[in-house]
Protein backbone atom coordinates (compact mmCIF):
# COMPACT_ATOMS: atom_id res chain seq x y z
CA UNK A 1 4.47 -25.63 -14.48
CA UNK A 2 1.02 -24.83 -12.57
CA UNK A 3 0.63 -21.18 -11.69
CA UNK A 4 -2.02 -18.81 -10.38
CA UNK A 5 -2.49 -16.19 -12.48
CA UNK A 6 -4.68 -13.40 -12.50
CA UNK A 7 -7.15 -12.47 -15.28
CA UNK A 8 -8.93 -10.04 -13.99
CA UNK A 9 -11.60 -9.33 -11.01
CA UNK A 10 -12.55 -12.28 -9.86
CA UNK A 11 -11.37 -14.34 -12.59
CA UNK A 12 -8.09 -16.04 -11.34
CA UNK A 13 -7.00 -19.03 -12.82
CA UNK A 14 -4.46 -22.12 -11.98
CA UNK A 15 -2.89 -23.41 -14.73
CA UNK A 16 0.24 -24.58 -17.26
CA UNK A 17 2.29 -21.96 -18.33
CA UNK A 18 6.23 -21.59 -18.90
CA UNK A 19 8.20 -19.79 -17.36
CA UNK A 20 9.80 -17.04 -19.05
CA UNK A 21 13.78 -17.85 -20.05
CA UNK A 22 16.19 -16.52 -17.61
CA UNK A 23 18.40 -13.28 -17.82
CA UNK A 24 22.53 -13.97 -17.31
CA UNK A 25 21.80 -11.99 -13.55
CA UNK A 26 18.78 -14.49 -12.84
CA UNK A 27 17.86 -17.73 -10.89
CA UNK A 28 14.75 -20.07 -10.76
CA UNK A 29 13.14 -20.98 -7.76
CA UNK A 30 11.48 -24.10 -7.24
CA UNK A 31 9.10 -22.34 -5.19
CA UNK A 32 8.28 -24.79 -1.71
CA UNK A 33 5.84 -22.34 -0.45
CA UNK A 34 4.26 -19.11 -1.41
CA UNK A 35 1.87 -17.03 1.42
CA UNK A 36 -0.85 -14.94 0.64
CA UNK A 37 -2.20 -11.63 2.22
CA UNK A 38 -4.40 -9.02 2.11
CA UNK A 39 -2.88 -7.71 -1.33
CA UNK A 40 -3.78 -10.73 -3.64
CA UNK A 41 -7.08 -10.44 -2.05
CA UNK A 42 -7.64 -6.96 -3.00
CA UNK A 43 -6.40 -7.78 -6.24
CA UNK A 44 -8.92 -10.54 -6.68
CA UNK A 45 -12.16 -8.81 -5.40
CA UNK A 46 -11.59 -5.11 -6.20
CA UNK A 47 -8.64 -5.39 -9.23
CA UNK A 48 -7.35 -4.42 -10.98
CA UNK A 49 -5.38 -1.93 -8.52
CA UNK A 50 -1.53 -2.60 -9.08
CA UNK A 51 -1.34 -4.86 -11.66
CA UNK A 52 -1.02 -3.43 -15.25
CA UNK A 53 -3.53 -3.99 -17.66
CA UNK A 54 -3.77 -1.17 -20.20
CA UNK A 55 0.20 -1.36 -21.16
CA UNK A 56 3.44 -3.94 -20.05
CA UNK A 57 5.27 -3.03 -16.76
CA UNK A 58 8.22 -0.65 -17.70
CA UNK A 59 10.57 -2.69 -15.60
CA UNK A 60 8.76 -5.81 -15.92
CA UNK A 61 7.66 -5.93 -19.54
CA UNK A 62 4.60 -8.24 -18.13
CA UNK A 63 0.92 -7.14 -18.40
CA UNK A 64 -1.85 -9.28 -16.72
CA UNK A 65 -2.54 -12.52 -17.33
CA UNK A 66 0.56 -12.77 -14.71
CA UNK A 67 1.29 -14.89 -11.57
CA UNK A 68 0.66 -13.89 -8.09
CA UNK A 69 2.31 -14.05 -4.93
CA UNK A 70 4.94 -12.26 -3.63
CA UNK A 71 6.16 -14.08 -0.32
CA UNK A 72 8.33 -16.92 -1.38
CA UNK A 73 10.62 -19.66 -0.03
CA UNK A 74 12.11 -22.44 -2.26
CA UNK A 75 15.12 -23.79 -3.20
CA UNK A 76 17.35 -22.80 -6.33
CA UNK A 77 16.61 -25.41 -9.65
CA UNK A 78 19.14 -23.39 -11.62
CA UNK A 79 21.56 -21.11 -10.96
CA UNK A 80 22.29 -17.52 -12.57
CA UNK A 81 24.66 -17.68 -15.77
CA UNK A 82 27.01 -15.15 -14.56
CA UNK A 83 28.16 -16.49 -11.30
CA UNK A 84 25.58 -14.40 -9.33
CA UNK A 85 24.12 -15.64 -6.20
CA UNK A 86 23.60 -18.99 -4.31
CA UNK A 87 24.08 -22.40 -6.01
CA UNK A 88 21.84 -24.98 -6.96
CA UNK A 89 20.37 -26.78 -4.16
CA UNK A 90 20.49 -23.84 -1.87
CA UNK A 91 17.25 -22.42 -0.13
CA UNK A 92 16.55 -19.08 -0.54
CA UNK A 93 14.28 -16.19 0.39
CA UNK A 94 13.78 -14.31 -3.06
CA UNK A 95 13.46 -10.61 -2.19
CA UNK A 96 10.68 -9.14 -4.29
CA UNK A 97 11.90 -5.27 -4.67
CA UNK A 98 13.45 -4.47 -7.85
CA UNK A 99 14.52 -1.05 -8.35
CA UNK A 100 15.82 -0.01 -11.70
CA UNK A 101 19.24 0.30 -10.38
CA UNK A 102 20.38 3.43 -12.06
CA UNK A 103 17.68 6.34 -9.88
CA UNK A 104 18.48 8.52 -7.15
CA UNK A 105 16.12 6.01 -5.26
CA UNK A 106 18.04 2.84 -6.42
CA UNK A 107 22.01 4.48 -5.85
CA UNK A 108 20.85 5.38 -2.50
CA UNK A 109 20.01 2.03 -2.15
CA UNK A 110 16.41 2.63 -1.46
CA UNK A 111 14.91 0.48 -4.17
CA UNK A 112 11.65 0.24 -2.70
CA UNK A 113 11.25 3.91 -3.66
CA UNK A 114 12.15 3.29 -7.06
CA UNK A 115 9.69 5.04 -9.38
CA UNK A 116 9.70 2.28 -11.77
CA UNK A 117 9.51 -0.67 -8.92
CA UNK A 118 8.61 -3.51 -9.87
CA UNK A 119 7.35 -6.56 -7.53
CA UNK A 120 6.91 -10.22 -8.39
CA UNK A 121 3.03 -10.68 -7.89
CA UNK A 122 2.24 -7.18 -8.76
CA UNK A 123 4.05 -6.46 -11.60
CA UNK A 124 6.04 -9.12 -12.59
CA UNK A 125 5.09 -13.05 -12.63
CA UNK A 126 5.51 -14.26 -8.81
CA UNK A 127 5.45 -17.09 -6.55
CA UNK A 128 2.42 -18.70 -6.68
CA UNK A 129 3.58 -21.47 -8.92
CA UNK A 130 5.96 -24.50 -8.85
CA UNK A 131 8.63 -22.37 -10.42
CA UNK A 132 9.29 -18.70 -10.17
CA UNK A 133 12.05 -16.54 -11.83
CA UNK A 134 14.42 -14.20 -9.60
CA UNK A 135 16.91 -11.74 -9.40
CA UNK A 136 20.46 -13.73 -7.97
CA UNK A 137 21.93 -11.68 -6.20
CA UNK A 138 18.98 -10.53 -3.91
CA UNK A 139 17.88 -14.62 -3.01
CA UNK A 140 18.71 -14.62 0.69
CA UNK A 141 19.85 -18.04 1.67
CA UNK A 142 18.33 -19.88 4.28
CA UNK A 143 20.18 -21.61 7.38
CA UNK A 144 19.98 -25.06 8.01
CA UNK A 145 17.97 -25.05 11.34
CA UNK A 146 14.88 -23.05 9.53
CA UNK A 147 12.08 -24.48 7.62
CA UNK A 148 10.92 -23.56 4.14
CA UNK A 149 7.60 -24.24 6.14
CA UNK A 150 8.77 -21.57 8.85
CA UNK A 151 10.98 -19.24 6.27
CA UNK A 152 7.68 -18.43 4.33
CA UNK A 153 6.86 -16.20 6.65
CA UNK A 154 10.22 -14.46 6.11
CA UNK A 155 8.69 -11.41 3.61
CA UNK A 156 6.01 -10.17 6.38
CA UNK A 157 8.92 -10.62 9.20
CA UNK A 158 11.21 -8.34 6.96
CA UNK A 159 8.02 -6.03 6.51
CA UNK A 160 7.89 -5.48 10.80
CA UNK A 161 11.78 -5.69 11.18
CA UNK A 162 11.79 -2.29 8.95
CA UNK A 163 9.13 -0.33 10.62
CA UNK A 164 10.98 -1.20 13.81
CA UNK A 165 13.53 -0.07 12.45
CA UNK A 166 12.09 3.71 11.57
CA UNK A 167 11.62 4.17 15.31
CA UNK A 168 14.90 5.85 16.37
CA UNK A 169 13.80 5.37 20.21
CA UNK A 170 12.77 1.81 20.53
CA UNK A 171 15.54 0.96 22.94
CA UNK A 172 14.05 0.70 26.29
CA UNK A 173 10.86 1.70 25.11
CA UNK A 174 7.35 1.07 25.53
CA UNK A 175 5.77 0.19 22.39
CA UNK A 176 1.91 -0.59 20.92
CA UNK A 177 1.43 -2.27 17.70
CA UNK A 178 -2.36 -1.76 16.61
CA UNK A 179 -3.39 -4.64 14.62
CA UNK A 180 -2.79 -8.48 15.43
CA UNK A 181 -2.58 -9.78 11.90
CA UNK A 182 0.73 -11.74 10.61
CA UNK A 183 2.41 -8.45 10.42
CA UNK A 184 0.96 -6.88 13.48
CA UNK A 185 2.23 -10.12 15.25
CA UNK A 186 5.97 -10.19 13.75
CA UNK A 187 6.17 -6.37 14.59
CA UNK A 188 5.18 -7.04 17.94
CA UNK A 189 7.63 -9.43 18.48
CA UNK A 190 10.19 -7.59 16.33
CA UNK A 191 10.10 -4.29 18.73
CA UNK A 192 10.82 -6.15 21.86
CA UNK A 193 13.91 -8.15 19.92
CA UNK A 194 15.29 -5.07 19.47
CA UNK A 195 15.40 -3.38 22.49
CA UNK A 196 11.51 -2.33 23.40
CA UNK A 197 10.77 -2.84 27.08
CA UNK A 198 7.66 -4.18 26.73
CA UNK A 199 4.86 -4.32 24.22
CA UNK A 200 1.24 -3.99 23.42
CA UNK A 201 -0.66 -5.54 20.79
CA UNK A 202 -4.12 -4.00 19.85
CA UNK A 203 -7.00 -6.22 18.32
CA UNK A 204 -10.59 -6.92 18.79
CA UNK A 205 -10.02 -10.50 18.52
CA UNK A 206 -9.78 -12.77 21.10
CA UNK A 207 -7.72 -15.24 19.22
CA UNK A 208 -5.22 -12.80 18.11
CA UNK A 209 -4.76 -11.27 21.39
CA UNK A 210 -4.41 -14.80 23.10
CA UNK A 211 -1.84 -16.33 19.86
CA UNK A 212 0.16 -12.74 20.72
CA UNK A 213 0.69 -13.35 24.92
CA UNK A 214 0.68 -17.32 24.12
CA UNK A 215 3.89 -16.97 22.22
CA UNK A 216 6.31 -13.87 23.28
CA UNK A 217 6.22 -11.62 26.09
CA UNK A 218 4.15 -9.38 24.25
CA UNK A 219 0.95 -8.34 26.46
CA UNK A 220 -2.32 -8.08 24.60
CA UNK A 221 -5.24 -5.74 25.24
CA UNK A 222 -8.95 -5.12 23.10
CA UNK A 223 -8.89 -1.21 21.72
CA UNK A 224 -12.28 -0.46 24.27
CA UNK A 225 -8.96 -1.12 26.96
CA UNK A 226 -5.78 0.79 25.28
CA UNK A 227 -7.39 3.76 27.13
CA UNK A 228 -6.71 2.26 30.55
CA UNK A 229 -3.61 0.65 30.01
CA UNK A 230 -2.36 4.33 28.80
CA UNK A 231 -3.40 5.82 31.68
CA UNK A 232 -1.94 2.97 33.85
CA UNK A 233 2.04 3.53 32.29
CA UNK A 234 1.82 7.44 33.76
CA UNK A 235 4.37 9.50 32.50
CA UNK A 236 6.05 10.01 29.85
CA UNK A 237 3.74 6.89 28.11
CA UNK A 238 3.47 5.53 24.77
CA UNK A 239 7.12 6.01 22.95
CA UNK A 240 6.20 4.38 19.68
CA UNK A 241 3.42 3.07 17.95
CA UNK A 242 3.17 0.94 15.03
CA UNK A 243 0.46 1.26 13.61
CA UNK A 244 -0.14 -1.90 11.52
CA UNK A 245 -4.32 -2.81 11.04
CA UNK A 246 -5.26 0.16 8.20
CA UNK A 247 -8.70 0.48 9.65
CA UNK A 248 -9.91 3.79 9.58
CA UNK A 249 -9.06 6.07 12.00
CA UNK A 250 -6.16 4.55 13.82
CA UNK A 251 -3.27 5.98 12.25
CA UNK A 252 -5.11 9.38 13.88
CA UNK A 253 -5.48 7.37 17.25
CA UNK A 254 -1.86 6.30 16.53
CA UNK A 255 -1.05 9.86 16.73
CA UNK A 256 -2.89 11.26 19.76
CA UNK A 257 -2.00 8.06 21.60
CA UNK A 258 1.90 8.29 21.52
CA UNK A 259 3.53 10.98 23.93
CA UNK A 260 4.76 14.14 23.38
CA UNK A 261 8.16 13.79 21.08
CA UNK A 262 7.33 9.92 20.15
CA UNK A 263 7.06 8.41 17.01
CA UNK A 264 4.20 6.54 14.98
CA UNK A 265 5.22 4.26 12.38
CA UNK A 266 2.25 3.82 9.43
CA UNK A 267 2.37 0.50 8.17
CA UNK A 268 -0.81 -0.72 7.58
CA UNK A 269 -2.44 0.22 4.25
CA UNK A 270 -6.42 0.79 4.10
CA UNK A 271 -8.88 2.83 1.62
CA UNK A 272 -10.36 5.99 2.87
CA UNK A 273 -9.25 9.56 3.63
CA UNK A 274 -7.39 10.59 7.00
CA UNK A 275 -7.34 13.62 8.72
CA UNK A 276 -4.69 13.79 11.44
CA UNK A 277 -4.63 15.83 14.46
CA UNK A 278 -2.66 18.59 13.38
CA UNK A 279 -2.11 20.20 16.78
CA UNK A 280 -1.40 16.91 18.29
CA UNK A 281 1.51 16.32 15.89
CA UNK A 282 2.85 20.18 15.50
CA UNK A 283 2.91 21.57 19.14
CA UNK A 284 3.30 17.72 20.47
CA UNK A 285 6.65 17.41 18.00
CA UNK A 286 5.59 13.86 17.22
CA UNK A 287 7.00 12.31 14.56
CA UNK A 288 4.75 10.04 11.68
CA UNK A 289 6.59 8.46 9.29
CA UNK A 290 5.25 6.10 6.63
CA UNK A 291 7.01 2.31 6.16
CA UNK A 292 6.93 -0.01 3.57
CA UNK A 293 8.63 -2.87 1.26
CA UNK A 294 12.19 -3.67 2.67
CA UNK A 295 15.75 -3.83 1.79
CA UNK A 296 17.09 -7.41 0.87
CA UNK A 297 20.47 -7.22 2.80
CA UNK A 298 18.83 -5.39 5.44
CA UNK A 299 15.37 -6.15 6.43
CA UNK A 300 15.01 -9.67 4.49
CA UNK A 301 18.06 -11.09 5.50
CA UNK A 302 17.25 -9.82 9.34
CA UNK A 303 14.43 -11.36 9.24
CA UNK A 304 15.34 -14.39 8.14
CA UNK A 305 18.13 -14.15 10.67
CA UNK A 306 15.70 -13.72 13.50
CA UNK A 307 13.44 -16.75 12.51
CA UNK A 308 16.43 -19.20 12.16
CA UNK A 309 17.61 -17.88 15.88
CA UNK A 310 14.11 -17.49 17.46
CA UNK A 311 13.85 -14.28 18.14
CA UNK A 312 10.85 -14.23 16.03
CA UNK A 313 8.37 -16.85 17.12
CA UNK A 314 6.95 -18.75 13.44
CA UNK A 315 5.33 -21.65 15.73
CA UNK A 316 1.72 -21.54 14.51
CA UNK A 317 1.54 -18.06 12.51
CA UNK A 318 1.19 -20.09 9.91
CA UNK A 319 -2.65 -21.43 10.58
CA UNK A 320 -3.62 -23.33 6.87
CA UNK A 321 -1.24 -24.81 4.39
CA UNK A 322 -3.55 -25.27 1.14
CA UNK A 323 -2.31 -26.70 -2.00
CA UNK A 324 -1.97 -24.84 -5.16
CA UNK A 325 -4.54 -26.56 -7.04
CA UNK A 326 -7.22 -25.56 -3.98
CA UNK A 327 -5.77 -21.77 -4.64
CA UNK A 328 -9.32 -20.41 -5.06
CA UNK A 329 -12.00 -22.79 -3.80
CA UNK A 330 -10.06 -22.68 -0.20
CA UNK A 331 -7.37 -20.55 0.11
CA UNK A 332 -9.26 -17.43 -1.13
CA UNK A 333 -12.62 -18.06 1.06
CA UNK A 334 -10.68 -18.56 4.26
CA UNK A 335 -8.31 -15.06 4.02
CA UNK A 336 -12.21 -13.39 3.40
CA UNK A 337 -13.29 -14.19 6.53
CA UNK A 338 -12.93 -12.33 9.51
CA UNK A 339 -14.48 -13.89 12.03
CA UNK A 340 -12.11 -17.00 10.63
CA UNK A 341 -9.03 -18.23 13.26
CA UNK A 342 -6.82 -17.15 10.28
CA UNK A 343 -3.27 -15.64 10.71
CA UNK A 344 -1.00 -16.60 7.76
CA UNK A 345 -2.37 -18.88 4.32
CA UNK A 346 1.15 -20.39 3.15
CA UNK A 347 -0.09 -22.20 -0.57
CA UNK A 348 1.87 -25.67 -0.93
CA UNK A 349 3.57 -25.24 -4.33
CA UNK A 350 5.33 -28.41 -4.50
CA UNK A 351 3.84 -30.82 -7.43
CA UNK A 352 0.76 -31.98 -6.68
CA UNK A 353 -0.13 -33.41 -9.96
């Protein structure tokens, strides 16, 4: 099968490899489509960050060279030996957090705080290939009425439907998402289907704050603006804000913009050290809480939920389909440049030999 694998800074490769035989508890994937995001970007400019070099993933066993690509879609080529998830044929979602099974973390079933986690893309061989190996029993099947083309964007989806879910007062509440990126875009969305009263998105791009207002009721504003629009709700003000870009400084903005008692939900991941408003967060009682990965029978199969019903818009958050092959000469270039109409890069994985 082709695969992208990474090699090492800069150095990723598409290729022929096999995939690795299957465990009695596994499936393969014949992976449709695989997205891309900030992560494999890192990876390939600045790596190596998460994936392992020096030794073999505990979990894992895998050690670069190994696939990328983490957010999958694709339908099952063979089925599990022992009876374990969906049959061949079916369409599935393969979740990508695999806990040991056996920690505190794991039993609690918080596998995404597993100390030995290991993701497909990271530290395992992922998606970005024609064929990818999975756990069964977390593949989340697909309805009918959605689109491997649409479902692709079911990982980031399950990424916003969790940190809406860490804000215990979203019902009825106003809400500001800071950052208009995939993620910023299906959190948006994701607070008013669950109960938010209305919503801001936050970005300095014209095209994201247009594609937000174009395509929910979510109203979109430039940061120079959030002041005004603050001012403009009166009391009590901001209940929750998601906090989804990473740029420096926000999640402290994040933190002085929410009222008194309100929460801020850290999802976005950027470099660089923070110092938060202590007073702001003590003597205010605000709450900051940190949100990542997601549960499979939670957050994934939510997600995929809301995309098949349409209470998570997919029409056009998905901006470039590139084939595999083009990985690297296309693919790559376009996710590095800002200034780029770019929301989601979903990689064709289908043969294109």
């Amino acid at each position: 099968m082709l695969a992208a694998r990474w090699f090492g800074r800069g150095d990723i490769r598409v290729e022929d490899v096999a995939p690795r035989p299957l465990r009695d508890d596994e499936l393969l994937v014949k992976v449709h489509f695989c997205g891309i995001c900030g992560t494999d970007l890192e990876e390939y400019r600045h790596g190596p960050l998460i994936i392992p070099t020096e030794r073999p993933d505990p979990q894992s066993g895998r050690m670069a060279p190994l696939t990328l690509g983490h957010e999958v879609v694709g339908e099952v080529a063979v089925a599990a030996a022992d009876g374990s998830g969906p049959p061949v044929g079916t369409h599935v979602v393969p979740d990508v957090v695999n806990g040991c099974g056996t920690c505190w973390w794991c039993l609690r079933h918080e596998d995404g705080l597993c100390r030995t986690l290991s993701v497909p893309g990271q530290q395992d061989d992922g998606g970005l290939a024609e064929y990818m190996v999975a756990r069964a029993r977390t593949c989340v099947p697909v309805p009918s009425g959605l689109s491997t083309a649409d479902a692709v964007l079911a990982e980031p989806a399950a990424v916003a439907v969790r940190a809406v879910r860490k804000a215990p007062e979203i019902l009825g509440a106003t809400a500001v998402v800071i950052g208009g990126g995939t993620i910023g875009q299906l959190t948006a969305q994701a607070a008013l289907a669950a109960g938010a009263a209305r919503c801001w998105l936050v970005d300095p791009s014209d095209y994201r704050r247009s594609f937000a207002e174009a395509r929910s009721a979510v109203r979109a504003c430039a940061p120079d603006d959030l002041d005004a629009v603050v001012a403009e709700l009166g009391e009590p003000g901001v209940d929750v804000v998601l906090e989804c870009s990473g740029a420096p400084g926000q999640v402290e903005r994040a933190v002085t913009l929410v009222r008194p008692g309100g929460t801020v939900v850290a999802v976005g991941l950027g470099g660089g050290p923070h110092t938060l408003p202590a007073a702001d967060l003590v003597l205010g009682e605000r709450r900051l809480v940190g949100s990542a990965a997601h549960v499979w029978d939670v957050d994934v199969a939510q997600a995929v939920g809301f995309l098949a019903d349409g209470r998570l818009n997919a029409d056009g958050l998905v901006t470039h389909r590139v084939p595999l092959r083009d990985l690297v000469t296309v693919a790559l270039p376009l996710l590095s440049t800002p200034a780029a109409e770019v929301l989601k890069i979903a990689i064709d994985c289908r043969s294109d030999r």
